[in-house]
C-alpha atoms as a PDB file:
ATOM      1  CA  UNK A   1       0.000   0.000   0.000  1.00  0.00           C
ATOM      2  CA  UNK A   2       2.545   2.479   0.973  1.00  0.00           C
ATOM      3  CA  UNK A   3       5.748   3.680  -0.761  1.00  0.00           C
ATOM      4  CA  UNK A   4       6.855   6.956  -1.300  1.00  0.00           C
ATOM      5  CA  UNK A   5       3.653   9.183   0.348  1.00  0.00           C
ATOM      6  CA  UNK A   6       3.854  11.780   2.445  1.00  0.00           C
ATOM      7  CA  UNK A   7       1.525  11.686   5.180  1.00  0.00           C
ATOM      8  CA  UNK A   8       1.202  14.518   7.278  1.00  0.00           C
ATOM      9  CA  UNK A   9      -0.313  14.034  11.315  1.00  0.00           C
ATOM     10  CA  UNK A  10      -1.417  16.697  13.667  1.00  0.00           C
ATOM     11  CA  UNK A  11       0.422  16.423  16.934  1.00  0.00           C
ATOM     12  CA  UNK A  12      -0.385  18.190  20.195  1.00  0.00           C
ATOM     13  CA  UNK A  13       0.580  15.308  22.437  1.00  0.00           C
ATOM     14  CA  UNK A  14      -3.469  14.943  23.256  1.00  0.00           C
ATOM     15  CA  UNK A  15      -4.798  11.761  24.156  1.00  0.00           C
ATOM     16  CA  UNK A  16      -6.991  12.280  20.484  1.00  0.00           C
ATOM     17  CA  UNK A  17      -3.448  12.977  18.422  1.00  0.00           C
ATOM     18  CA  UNK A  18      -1.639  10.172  19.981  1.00  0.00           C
ATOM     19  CA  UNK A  19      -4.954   7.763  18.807  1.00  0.00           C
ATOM     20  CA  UNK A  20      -4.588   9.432  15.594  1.00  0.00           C
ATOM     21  CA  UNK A  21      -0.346   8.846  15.482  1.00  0.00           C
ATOM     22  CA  UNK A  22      -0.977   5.044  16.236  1.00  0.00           C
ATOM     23  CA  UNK A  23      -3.981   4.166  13.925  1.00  0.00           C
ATOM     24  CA  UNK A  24      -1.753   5.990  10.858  1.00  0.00           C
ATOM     25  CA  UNK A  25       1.065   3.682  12.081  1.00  0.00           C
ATOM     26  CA  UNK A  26      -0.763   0.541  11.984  1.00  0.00           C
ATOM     27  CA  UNK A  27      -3.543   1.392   9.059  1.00  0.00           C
ATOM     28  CA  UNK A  28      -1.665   3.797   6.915  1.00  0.00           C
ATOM     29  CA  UNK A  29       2.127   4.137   6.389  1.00  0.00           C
ATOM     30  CA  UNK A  30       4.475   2.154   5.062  1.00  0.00           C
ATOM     31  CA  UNK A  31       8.268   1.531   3.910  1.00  0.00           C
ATOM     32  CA  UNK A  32       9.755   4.296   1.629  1.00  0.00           C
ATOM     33  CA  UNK A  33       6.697   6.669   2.900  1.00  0.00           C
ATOM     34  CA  UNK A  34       7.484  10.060   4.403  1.00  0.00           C
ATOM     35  CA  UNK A  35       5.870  10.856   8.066  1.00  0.00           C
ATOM     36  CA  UNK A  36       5.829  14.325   9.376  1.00  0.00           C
ATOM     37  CA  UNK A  37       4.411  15.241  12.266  1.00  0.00           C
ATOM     38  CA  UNK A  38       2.941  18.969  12.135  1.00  0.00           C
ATOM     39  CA  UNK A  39       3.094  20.802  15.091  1.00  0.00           C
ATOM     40  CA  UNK A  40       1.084  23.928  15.758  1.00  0.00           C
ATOM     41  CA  UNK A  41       1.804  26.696  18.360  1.00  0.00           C
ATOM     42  CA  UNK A  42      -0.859  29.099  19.099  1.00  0.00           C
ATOM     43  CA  UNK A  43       0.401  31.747  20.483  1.00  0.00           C
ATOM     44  CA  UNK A  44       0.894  30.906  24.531  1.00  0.00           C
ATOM     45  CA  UNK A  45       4.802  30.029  23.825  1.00  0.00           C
ATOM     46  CA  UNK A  46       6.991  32.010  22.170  1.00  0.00           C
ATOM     47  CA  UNK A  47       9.976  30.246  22.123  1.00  0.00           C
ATOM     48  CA  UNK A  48      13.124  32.651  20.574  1.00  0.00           C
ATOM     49  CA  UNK A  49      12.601  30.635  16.904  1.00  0.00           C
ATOM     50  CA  UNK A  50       9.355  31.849  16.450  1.00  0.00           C
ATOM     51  CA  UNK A  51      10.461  34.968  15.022  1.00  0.00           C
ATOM     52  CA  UNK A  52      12.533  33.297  12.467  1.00  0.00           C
ATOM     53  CA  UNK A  53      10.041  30.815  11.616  1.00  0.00           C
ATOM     54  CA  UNK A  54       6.565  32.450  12.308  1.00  0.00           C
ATOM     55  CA  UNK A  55       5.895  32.854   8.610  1.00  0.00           C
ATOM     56  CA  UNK A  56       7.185  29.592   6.678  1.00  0.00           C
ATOM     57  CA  UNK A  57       7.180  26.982  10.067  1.00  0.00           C
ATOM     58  CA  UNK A  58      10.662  25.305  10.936  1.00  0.00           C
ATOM     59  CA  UNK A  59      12.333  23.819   8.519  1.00  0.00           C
ATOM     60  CA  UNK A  60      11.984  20.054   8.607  1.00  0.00           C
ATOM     61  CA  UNK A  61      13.536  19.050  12.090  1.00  0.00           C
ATOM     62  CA  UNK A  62      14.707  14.638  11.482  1.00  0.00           C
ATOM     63  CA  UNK A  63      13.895  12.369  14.165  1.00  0.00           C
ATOM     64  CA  UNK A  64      17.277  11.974  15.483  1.00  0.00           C
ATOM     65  CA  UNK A  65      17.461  15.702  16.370  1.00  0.00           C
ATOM     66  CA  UNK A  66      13.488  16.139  17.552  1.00  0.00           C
ATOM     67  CA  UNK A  67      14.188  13.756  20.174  1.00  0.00           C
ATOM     68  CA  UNK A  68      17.182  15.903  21.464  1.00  0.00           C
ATOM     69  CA  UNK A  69      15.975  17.782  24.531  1.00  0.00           C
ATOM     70  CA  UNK A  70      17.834  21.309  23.093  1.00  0.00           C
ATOM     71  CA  UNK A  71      16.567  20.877  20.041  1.00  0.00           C
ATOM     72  CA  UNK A  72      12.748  20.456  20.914  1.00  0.00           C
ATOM     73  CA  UNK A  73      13.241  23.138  23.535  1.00  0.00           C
ATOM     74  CA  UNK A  74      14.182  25.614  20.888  1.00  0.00           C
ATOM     75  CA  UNK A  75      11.105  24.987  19.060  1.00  0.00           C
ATOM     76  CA  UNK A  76       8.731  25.397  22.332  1.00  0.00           C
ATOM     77  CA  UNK A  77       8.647  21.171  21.995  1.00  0.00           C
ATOM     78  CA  UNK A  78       8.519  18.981  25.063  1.00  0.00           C
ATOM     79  CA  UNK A  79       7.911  15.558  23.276  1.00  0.00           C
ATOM     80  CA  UNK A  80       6.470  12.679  24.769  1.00  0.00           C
ATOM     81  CA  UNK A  81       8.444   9.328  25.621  1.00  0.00           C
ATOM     82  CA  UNK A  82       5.247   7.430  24.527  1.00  0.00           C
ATOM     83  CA  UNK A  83       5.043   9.232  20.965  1.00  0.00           C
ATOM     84  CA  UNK A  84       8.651   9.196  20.300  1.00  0.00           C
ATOM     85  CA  UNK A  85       8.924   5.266  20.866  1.00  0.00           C
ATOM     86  CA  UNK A  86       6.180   4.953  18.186  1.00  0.00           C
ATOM     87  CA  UNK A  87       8.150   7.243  15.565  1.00  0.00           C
ATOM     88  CA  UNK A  88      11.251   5.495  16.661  1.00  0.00           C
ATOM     89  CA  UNK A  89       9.563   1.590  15.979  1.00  0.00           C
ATOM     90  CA  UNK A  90       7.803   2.794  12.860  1.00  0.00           C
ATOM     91  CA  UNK A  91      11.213   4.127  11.735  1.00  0.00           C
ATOM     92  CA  UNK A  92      12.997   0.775  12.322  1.00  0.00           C
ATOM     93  CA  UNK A  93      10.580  -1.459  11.570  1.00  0.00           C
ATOM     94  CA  UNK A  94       8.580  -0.511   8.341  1.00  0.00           C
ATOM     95  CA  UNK A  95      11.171   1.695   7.341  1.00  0.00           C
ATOM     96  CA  UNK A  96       9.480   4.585   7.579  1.00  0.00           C
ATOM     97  CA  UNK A  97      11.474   8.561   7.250  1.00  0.00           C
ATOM     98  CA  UNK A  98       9.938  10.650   9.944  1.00  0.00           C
ATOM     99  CA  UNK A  99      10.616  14.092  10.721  1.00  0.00           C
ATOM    100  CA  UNK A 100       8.930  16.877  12.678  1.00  0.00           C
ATOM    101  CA  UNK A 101       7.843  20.432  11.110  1.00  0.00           C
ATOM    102  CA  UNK A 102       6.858  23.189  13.954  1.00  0.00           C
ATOM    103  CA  UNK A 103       3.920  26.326  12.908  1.00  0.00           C
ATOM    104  CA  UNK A 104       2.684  29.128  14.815  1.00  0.00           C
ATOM    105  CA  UNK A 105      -0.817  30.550  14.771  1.00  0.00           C
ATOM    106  CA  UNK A 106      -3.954  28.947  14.286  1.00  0.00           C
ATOM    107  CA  UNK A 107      -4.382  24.998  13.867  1.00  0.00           C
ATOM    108  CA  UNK A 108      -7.003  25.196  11.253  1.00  0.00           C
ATOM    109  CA  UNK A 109      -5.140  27.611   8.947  1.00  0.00           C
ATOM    110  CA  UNK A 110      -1.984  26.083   9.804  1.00  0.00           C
ATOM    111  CA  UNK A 111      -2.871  22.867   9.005  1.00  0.00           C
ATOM    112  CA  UNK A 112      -4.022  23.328   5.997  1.00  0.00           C
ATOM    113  CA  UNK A 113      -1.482  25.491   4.901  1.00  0.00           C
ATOM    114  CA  UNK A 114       0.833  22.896   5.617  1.00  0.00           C
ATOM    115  CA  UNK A 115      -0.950  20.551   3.116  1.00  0.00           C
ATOM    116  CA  UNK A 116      -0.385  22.816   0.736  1.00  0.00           C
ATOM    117  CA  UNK A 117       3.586  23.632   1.380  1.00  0.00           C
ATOM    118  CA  UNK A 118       4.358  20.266   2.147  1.00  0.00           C
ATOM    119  CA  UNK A 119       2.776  18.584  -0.904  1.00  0.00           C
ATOM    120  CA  UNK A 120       0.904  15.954   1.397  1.00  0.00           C
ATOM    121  CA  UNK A 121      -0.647  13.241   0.062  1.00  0.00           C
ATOM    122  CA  UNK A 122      -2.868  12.659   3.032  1.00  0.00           C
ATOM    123  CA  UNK A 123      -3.311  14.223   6.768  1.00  0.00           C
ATOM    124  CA  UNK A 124      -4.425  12.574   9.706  1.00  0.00           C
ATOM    125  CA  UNK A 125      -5.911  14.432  12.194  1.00  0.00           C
ATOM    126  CA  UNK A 126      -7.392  13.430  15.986  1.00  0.00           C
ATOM    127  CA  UNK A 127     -10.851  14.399  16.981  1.00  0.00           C
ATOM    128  CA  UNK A 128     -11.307  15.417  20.743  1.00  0.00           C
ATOM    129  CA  UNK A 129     -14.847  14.351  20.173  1.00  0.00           C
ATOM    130  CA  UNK A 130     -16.570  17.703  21.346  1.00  0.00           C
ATOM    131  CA  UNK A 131     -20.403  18.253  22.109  1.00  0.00           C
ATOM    132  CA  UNK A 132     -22.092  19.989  19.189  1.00  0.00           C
ATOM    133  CA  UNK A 133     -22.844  23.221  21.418  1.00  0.00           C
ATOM    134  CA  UNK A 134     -18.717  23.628  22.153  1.00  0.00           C
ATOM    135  CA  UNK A 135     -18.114  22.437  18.467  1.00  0.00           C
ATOM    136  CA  UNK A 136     -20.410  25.495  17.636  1.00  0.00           C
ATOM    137  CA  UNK A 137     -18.557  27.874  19.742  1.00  0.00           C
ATOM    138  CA  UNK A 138     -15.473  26.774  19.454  1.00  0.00           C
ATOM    139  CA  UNK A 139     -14.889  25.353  15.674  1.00  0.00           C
ATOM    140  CA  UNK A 140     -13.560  22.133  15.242  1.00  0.00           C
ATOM    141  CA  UNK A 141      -9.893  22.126  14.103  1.00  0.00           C
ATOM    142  CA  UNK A 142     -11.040  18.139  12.460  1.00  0.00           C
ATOM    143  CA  UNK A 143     -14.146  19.620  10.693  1.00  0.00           C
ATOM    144  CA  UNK A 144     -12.052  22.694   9.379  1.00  0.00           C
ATOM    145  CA  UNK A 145      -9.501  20.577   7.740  1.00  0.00           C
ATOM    146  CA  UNK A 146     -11.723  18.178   6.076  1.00  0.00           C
ATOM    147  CA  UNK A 147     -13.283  20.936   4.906  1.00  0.00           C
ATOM    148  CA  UNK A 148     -10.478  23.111   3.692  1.00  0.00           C
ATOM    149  CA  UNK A 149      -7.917  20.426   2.492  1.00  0.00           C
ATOM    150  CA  UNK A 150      -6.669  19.341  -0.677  1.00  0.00           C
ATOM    151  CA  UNK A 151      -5.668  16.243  -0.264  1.00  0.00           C
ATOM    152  CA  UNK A 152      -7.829  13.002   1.851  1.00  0.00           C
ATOM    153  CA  UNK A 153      -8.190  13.575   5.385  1.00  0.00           C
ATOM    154  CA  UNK A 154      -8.380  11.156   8.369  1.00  0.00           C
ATOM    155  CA  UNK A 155     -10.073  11.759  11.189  1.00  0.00           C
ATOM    156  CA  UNK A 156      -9.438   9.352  14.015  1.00  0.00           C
ATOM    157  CA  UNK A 157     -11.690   9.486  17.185  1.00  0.00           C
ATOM    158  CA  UNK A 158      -9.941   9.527  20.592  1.00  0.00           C
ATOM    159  CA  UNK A 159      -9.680   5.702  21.671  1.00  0.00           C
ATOM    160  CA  UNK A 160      -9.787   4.543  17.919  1.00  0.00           C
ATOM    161  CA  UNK A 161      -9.248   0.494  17.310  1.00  0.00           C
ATOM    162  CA  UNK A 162      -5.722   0.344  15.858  1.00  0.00           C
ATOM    163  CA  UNK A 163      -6.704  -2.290  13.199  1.00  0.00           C
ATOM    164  CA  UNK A 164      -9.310  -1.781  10.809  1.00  0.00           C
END
């Protein structure tokens, strides 16, 4: 199935983006496929690379240098230990290239800007599930980006069966 995609996946560290970062790792990427794991600041950190990257996001940040405490610092990052031992087993295992890419401003926008810049050939995106009163009020970062995106979009429920 896989091969040479790029799959882009939202990542807050929330119990509904961690769902979302296992189901594409058992349902959806492969060897040879490109992972990247979009992360969006809005605007409560402002680490010192923000100004140089505010515009355009980081550059591409690889896997071996995410996981390094300065280097996620810099970027307003505090990974998890759960979600880097699933990059680092999809890595080794299926033979998968992952790499992290860091945007401030709003996840919507972001997010599907990021489709656009990063040529994606599919997003995956976690769903916090919300009542349809607080999806009203607040928007729904999922609904926006199924909406707005170019390319397919996944939407995995928090709690989502890892096998379909």
């Amino acid at each position: 199935m896989g091969g040479n995609r790029t799959v882009g996946i939202a990542m807050d560290y929330s119990a509904s983006s961690k769902s979302a970062l296992r189901w594409t790792v058992d349902n959806l990427v492969d060897g040879g496929d490109l992972l990247i794991l979009i992360h969006v600041h809005s605007g409560k950190s402002d680490p010192p690379t923000k100004q140089l990257w505010e515009d355009t996001g980081s550059p591409l940040i690889p896997l071996d240098e995410f996981r390094e405490a300065a280097v996620s610092k810099q970027y307003g990052l505090t990974p998890d230990p759960e979600v880097l031992d699933i990059l680092d087993t999809v890595s080794r295992t299926k033979g998968v290239k992952v790499v992290s890419k860091v945007h401030w401003g709003d996840p919507r926008e972001k997010l599907t800007d990021a489709v656009e810049d990063l040529k994606l050939d599919s997003i995956v995106v976690g769903s916090r599930g919300l009542g349809k009163i607080k999806r009203v009020l607040l928007g729904s970062v999922s609904n926006y980006v199924v909406t707005n995106a170019s390319c397919p979009v996944t939407v995995v429920k928090s709690g989502a069966a890892h096998k379909t």
